[in-house]
N, C-alpha and C. Protein backbone atom coordinates (compact mmCIF):
# COMPACT_ATOMS: atom_id res chain seq x y z
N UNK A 1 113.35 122.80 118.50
CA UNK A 1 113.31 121.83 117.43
C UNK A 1 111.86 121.73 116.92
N UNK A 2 111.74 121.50 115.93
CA UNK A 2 110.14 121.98 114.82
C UNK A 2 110.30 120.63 114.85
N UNK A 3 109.06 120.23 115.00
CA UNK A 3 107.90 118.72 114.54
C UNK A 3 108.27 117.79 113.62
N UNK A 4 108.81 118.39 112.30
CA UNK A 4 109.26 118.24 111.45
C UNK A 4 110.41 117.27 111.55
N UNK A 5 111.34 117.38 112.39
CA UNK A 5 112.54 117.00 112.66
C UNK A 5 112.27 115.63 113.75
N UNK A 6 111.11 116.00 114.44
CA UNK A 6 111.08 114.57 115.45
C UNK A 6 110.08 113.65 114.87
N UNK A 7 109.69 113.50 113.42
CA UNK A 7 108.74 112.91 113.00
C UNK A 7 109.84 112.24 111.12
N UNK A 8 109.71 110.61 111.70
CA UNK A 8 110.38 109.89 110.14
C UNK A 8 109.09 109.32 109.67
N UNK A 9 108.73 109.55 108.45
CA UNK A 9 107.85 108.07 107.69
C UNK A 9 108.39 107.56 106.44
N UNK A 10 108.69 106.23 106.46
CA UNK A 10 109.36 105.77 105.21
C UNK A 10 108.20 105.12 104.56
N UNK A 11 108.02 105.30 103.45
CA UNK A 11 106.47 104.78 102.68
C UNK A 11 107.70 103.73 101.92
N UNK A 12 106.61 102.55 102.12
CA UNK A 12 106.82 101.13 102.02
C UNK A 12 105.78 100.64 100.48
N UNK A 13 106.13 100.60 99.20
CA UNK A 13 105.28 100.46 98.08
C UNK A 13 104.29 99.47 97.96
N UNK A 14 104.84 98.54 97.90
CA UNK A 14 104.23 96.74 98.03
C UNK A 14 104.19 96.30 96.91
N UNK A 15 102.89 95.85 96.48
CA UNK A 15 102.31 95.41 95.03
C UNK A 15 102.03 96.53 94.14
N UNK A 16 101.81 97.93 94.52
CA UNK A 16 101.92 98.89 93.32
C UNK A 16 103.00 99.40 92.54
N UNK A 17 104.30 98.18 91.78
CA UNK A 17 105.21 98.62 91.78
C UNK A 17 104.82 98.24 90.05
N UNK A 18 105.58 99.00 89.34
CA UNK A 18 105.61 99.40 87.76
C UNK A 18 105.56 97.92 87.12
N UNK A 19 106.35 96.91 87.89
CA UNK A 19 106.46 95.84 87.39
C UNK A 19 105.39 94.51 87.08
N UNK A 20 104.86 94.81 88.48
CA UNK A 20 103.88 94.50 88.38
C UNK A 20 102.77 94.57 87.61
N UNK A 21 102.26 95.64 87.15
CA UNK A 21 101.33 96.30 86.26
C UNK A 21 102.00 95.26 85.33
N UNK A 22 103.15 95.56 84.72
CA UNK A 22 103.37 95.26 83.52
C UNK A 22 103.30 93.72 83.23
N UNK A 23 103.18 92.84 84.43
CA UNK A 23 103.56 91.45 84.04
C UNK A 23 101.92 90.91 84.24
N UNK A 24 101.69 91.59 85.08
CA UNK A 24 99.56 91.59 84.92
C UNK A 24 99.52 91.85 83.35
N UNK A 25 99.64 92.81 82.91
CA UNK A 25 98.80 92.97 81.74
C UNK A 25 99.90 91.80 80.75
N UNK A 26 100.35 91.49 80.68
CA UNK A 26 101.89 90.72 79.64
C UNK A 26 101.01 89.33 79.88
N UNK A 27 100.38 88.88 80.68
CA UNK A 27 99.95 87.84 81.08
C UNK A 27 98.62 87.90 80.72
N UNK A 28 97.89 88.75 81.26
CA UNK A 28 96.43 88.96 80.46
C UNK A 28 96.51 88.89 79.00
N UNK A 29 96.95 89.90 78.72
CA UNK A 29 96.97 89.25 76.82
C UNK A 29 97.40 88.29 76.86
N UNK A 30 98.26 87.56 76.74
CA UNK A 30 98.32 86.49 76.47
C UNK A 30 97.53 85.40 76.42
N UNK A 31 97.28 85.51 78.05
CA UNK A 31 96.09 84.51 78.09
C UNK A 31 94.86 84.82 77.35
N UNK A 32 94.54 85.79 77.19
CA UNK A 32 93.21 86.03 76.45
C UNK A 32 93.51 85.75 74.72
N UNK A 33 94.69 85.67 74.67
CA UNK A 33 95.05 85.24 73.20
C UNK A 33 95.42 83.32 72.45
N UNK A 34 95.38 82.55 74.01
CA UNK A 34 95.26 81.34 74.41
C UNK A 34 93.63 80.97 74.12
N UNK A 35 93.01 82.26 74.95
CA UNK A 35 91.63 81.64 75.25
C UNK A 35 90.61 81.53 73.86
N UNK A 36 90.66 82.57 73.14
CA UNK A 36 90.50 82.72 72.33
C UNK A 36 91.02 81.94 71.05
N UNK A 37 92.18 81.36 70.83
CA UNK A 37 92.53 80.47 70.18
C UNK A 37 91.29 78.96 70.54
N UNK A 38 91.68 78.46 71.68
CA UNK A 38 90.36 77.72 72.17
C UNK A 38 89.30 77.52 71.86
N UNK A 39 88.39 78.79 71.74
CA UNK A 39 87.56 78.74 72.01
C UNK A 39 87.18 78.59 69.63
N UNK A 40 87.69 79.27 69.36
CA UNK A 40 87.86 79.55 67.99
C UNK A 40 87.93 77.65 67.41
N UNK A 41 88.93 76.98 68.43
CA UNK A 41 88.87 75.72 67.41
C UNK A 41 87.81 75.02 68.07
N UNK A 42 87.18 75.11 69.24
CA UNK A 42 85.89 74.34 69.55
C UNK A 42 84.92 74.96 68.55
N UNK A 43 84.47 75.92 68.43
CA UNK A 43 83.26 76.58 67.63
C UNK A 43 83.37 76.17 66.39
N UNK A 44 84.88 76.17 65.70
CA UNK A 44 85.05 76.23 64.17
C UNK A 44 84.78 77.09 63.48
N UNK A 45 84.74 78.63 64.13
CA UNK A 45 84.99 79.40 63.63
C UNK A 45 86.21 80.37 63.83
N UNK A 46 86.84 81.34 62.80
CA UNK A 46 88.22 81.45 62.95
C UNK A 46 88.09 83.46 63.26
N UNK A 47 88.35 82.73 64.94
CA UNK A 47 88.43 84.26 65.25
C UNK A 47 89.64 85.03 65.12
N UNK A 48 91.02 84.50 65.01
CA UNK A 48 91.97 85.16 64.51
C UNK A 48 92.52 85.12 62.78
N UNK A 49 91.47 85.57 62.37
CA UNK A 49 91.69 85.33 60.37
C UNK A 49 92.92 86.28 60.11
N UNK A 50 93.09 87.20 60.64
CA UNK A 50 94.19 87.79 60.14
C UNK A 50 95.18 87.19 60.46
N UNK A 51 95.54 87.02 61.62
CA UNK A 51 96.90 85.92 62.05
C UNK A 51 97.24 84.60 60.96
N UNK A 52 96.09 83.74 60.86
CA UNK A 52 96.07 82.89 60.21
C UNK A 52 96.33 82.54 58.52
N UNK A 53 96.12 84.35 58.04
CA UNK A 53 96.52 84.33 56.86
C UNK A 53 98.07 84.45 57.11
N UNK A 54 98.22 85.51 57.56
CA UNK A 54 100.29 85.62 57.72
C UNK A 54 100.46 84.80 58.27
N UNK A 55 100.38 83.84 58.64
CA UNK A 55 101.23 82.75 59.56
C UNK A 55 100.96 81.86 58.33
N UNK A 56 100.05 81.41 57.76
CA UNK A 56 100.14 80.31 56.90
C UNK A 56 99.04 78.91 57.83
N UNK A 57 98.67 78.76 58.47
CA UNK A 57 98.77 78.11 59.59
C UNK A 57 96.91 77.63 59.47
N UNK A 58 96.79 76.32 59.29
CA UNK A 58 95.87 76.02 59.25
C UNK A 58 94.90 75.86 60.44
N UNK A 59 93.23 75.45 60.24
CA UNK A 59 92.83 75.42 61.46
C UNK A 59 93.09 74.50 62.75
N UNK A 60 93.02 74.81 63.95
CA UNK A 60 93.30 73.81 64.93
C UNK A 60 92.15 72.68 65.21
N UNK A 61 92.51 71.72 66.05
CA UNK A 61 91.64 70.72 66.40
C UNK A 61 90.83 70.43 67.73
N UNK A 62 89.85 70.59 67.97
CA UNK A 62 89.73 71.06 69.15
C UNK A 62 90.58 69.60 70.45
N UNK A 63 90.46 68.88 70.09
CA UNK A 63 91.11 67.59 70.84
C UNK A 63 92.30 67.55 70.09
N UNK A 64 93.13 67.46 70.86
CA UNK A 64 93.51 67.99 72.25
C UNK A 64 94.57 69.29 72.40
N UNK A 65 94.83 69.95 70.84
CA UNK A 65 95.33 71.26 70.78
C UNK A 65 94.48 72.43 71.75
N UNK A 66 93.42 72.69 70.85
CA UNK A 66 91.88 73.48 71.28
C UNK A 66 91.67 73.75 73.19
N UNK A 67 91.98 72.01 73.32
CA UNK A 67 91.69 71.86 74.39
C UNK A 67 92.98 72.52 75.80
N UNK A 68 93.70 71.72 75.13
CA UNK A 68 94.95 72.69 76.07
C UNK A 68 94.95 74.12 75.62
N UNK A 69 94.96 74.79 74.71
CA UNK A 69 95.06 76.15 74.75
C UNK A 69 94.01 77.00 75.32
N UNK A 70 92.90 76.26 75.77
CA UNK A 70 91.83 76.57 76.54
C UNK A 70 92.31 76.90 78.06
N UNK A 71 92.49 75.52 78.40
CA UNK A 71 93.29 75.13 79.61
C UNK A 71 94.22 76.40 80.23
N UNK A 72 95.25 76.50 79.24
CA UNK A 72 96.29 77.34 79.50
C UNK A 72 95.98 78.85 79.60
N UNK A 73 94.87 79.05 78.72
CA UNK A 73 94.32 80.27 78.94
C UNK A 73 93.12 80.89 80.17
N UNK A 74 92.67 79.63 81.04
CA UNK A 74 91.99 79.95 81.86
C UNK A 74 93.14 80.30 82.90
N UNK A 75 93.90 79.37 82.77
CA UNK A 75 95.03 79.26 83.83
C UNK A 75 95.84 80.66 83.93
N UNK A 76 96.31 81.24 82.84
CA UNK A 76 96.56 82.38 82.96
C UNK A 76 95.64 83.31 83.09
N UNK A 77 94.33 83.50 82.69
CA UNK A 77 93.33 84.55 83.04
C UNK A 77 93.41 84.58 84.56
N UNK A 78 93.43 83.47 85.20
CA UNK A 78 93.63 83.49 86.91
C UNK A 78 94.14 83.76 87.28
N UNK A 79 95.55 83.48 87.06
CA UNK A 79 96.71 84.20 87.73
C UNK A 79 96.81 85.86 87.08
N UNK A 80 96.56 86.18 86.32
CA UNK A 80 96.48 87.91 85.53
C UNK A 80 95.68 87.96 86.59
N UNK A 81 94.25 87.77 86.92
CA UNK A 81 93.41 88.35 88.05
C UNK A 81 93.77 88.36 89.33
N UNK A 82 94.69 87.37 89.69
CA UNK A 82 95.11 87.60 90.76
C UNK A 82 96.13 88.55 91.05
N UNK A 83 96.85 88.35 90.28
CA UNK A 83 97.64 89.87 90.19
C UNK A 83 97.42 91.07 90.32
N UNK A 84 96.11 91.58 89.69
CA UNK A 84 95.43 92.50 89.16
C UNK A 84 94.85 92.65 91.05
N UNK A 85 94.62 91.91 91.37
CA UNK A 85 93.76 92.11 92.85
C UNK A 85 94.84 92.42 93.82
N UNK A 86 96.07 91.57 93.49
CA UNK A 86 97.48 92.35 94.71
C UNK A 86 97.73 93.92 94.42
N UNK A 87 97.60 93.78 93.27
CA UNK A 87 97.97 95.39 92.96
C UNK A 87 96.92 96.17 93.29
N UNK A 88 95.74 95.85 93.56
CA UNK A 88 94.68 96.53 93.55
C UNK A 88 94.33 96.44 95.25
N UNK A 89 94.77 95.84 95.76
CA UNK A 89 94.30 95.90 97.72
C UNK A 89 95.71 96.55 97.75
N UNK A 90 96.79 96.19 97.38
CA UNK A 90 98.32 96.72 97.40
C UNK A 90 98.72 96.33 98.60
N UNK A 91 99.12 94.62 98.45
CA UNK A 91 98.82 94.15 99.42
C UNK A 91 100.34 94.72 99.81
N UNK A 92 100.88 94.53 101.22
CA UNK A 92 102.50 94.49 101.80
C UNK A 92 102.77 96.00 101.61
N UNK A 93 101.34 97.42 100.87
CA UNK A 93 101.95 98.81 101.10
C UNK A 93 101.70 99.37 102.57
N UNK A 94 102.62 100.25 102.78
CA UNK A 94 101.98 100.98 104.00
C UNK A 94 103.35 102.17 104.44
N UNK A 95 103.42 102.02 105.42
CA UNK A 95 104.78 103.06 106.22
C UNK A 95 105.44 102.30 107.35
N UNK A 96 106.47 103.30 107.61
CA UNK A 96 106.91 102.90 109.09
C UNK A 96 107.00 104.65 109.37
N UNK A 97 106.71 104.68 110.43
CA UNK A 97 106.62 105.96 111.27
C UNK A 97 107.42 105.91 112.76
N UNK A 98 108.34 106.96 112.74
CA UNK A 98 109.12 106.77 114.22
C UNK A 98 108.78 108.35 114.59
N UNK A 99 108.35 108.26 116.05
CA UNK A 99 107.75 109.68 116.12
C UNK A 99 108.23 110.41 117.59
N UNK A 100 109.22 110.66 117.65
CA UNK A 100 110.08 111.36 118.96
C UNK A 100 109.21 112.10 119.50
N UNK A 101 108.11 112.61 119.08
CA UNK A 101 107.32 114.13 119.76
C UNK A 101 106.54 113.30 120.37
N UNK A 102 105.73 111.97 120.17
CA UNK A 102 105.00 111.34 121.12
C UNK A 102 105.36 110.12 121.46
N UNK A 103 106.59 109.14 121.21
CA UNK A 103 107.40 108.34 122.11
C UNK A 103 107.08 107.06 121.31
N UNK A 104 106.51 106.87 119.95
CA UNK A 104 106.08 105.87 119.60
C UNK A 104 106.70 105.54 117.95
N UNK A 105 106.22 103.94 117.88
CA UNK A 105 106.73 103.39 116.57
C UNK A 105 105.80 103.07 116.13
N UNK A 106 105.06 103.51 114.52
CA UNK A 106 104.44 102.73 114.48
C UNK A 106 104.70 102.05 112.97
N UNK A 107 104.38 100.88 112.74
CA UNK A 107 104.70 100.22 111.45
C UNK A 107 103.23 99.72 110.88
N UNK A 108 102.75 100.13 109.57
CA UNK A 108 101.63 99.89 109.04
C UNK A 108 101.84 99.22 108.15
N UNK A 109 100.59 97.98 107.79
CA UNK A 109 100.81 97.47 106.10
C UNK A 109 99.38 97.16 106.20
N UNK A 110 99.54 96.61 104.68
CA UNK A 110 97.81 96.44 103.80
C UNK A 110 98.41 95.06 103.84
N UNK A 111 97.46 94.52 104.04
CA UNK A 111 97.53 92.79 103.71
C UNK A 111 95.98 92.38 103.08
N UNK A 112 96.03 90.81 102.92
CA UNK A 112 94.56 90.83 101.71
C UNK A 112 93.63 90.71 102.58
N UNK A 113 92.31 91.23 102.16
CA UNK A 113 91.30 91.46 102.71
C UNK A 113 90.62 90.47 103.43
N UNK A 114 90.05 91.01 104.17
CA UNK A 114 89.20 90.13 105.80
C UNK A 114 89.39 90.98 106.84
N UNK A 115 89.24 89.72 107.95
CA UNK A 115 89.54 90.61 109.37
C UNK A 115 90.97 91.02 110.24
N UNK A 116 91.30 90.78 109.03
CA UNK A 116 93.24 91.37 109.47
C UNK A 116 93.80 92.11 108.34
N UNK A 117 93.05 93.09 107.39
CA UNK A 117 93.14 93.16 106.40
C UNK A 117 94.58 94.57 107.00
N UNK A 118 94.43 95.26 107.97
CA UNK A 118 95.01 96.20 108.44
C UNK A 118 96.26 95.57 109.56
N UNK A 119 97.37 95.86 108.92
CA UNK A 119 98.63 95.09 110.11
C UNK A 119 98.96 96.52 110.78
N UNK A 120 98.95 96.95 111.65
CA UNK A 120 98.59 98.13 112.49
C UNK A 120 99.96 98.13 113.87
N UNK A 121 101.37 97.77 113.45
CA UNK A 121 101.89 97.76 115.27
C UNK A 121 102.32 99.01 115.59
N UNK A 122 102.45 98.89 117.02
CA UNK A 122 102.80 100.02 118.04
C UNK A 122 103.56 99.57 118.73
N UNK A 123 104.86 100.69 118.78
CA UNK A 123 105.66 100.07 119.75
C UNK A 123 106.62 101.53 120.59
N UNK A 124 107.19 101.62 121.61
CA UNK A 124 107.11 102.75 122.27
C UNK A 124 108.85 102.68 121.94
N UNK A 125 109.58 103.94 122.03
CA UNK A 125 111.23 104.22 121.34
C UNK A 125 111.91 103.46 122.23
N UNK A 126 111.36 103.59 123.90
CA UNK A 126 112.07 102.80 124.80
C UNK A 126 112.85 100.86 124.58
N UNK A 127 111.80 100.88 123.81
CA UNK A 127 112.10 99.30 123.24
C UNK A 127 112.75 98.93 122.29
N UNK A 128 112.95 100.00 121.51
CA UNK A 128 114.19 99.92 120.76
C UNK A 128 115.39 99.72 121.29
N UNK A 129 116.39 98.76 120.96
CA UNK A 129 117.23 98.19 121.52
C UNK A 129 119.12 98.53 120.17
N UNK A 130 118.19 98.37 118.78
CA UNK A 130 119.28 98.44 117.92
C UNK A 130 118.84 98.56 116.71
N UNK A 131 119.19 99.22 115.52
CA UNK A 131 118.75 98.81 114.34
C UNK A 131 120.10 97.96 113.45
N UNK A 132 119.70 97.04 113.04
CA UNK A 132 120.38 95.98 112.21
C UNK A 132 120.05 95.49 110.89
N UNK A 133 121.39 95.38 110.23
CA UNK A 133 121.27 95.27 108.92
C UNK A 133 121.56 93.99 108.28
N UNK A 134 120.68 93.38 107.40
CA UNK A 134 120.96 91.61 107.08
C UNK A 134 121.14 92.16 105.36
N UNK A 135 122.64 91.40 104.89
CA UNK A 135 123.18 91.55 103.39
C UNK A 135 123.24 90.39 102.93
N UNK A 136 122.25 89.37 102.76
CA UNK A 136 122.71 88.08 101.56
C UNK A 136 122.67 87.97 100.49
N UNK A 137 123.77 88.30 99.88
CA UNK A 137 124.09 88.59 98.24
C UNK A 137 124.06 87.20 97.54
N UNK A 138 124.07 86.95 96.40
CA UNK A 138 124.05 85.58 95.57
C UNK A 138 122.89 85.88 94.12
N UNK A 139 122.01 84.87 93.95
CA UNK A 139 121.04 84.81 92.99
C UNK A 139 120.07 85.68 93.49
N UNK A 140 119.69 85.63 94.49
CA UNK A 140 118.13 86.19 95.03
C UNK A 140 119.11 86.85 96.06
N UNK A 141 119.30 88.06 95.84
CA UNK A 141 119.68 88.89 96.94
C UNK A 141 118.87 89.80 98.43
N UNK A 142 119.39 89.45 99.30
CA UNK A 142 118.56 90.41 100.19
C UNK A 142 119.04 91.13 101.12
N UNK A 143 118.36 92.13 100.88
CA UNK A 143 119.00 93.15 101.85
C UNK A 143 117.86 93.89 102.57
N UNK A 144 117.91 93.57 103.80
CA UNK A 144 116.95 94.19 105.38
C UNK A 144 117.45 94.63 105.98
N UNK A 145 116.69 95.88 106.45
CA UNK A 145 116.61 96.48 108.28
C UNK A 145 115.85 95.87 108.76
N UNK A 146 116.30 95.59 109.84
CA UNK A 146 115.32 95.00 110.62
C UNK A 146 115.81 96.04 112.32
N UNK A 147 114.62 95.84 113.21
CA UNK A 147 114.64 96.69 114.14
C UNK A 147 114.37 95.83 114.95
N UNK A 148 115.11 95.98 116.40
CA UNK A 148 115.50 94.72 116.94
C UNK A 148 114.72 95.69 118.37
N UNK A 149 114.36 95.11 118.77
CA UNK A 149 113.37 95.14 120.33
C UNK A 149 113.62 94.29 121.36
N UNK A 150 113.10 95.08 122.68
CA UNK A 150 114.05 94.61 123.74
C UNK A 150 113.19 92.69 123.75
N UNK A 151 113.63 91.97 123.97
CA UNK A 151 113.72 90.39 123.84
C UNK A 151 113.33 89.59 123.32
N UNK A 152 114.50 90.24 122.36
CA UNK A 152 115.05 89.48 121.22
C UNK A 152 114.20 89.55 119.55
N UNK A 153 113.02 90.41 120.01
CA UNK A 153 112.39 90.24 118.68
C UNK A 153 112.60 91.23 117.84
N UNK A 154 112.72 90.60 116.53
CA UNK A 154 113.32 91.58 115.20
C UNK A 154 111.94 91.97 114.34
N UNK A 155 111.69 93.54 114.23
CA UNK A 155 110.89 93.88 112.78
C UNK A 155 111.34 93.94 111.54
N UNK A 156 111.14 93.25 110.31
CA UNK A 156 111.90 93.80 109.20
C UNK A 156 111.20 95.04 108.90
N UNK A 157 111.93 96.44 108.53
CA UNK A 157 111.79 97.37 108.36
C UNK A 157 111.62 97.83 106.29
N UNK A 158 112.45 96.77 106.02
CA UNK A 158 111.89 96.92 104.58
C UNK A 158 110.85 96.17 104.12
N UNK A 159 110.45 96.52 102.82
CA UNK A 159 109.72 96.16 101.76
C UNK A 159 109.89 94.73 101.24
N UNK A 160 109.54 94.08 100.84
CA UNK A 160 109.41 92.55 99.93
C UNK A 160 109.67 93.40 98.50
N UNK A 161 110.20 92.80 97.65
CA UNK A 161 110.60 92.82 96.20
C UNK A 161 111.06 94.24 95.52
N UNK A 162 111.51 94.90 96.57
CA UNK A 162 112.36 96.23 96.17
C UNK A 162 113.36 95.81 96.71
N UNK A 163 114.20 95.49 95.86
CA UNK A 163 115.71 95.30 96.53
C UNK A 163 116.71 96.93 96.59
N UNK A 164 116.65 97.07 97.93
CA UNK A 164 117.44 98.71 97.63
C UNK A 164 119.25 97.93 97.67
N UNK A 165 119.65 99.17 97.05
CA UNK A 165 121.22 98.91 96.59
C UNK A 165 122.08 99.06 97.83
N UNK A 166 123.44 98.44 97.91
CA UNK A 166 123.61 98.44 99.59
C UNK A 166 124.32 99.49 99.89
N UNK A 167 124.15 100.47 99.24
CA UNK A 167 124.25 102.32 99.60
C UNK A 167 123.40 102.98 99.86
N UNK A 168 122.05 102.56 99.37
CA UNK A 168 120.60 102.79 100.16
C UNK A 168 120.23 102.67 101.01
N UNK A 169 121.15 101.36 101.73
CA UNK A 169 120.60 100.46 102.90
C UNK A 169 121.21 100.93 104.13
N UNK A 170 122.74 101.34 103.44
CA UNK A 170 123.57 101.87 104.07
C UNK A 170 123.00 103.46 105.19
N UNK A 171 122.61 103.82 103.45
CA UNK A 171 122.29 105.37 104.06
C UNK A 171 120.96 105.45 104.99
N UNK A 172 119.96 104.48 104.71
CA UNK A 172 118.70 104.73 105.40
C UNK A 172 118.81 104.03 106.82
N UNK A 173 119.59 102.72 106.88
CA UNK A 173 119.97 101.99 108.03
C UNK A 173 120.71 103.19 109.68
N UNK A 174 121.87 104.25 108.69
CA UNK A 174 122.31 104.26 109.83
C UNK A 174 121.52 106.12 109.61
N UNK A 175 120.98 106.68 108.93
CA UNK A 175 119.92 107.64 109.23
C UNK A 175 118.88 107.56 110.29
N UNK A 176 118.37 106.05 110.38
CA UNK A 176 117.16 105.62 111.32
C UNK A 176 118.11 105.40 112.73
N UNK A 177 119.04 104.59 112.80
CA UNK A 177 119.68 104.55 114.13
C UNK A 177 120.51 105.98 114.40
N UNK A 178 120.69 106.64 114.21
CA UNK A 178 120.70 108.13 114.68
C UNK A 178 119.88 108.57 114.71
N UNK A 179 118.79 108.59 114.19
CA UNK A 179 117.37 109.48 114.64
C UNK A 179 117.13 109.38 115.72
N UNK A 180 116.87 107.61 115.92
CA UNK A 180 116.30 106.63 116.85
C UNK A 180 117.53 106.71 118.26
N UNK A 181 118.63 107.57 118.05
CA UNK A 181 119.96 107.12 119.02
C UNK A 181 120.06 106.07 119.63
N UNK A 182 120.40 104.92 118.87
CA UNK A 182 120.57 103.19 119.24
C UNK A 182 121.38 102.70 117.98
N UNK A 183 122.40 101.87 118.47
CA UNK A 183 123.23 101.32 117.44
C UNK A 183 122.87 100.50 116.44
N UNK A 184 124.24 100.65 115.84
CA UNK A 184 123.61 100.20 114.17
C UNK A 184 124.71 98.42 114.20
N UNK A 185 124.07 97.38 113.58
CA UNK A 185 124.33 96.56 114.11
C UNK A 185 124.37 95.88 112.14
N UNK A 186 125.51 94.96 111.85
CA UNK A 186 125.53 94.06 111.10
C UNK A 186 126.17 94.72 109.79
N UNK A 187 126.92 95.88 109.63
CA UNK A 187 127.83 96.85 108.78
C UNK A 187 129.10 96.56 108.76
């Protein structure tokens, strides 16, 4: 048997997901189009003249229009940056690795920066006990592997905000408990 065959890594995305990007930047303009409104009726000068001719739309006041659209636009510049920084440490990416050729599990993620910035576990095949599957369908659906270890403690094996379809879950759930030869639990 080739290396190949006793070695799984499932890459886990996190915050670098398409959507993200897109609701960072959907939010940045915006807010920078808040801020700028703002800042335009404190000064009294009219930094969006083109808008203002097609709209019809006279100048604003800085109390208390000016002032909230200020407001609202710092408020969103913050949250766009914060966004911009999950996607950018990528926080919750990493792998899970199950590795038959040297007897070990290991599960990696990025979390936000400091002195735990690296979630790093190890865990040996012997302790594998079962892999199990959690399906709560409704508004906010979820669907986990989780990997269950000898007493009593469960890893979730998926991702946060990729919801895989429950033929995905299906197929990767009982792929890993045959790799792993330990039952498949919650199907």
């Amino acid at each position: 048997m080739n290396s190949e065959n006793l070695i799984r890594r499932y890459i886990i995305v996190g915050e670098r997901r398409l959507s993200n990007y897109w609701w960072a930047s959907v939010i940045l303009l915006g807010a920078t189009g808040f801020l700028i409104t703002g800042i335009s009726s404190y000064t009294g000068s009219n930094l969006f003249n083109i808008f203002n001719k097609v709209s019809g739309q006279s100048d604003l006041a800085f109390f208390p229009q000016g002032l909230l659209m200020s407001f609202y636009g710092s408020l969103g510049f913050l949250l766009s940056l914060y966004w911009w920084l999950l996607v950018f440490w990528n926080v919750g990416g990493g792998f899970n690795e199950f590795n038959k050729k040297d007897g070990f599990i290991r599960i990696f993620r990025w979390g936000y920066p400091g002195k735990n910035r690296k979630i790093d576990l190890y865990y040996t095949l012997k302790d594998v006990e079962a892999i199990r599957v959690e399906l709560k369908e409704g508004l906010d659906a979820q669907r986990t592997i989780y990997m269950k270890l000898k007493g009593k403690r469960e890893i979730p094996l998926t991702g946060i905000g990729q919801p895989l379809t429950i033929k995905e879950i299906e197929k990767q759930a009982s792929e890993l408990a045959n790799f792993l030869q330990v039952s498949l639990e919650g199907l």
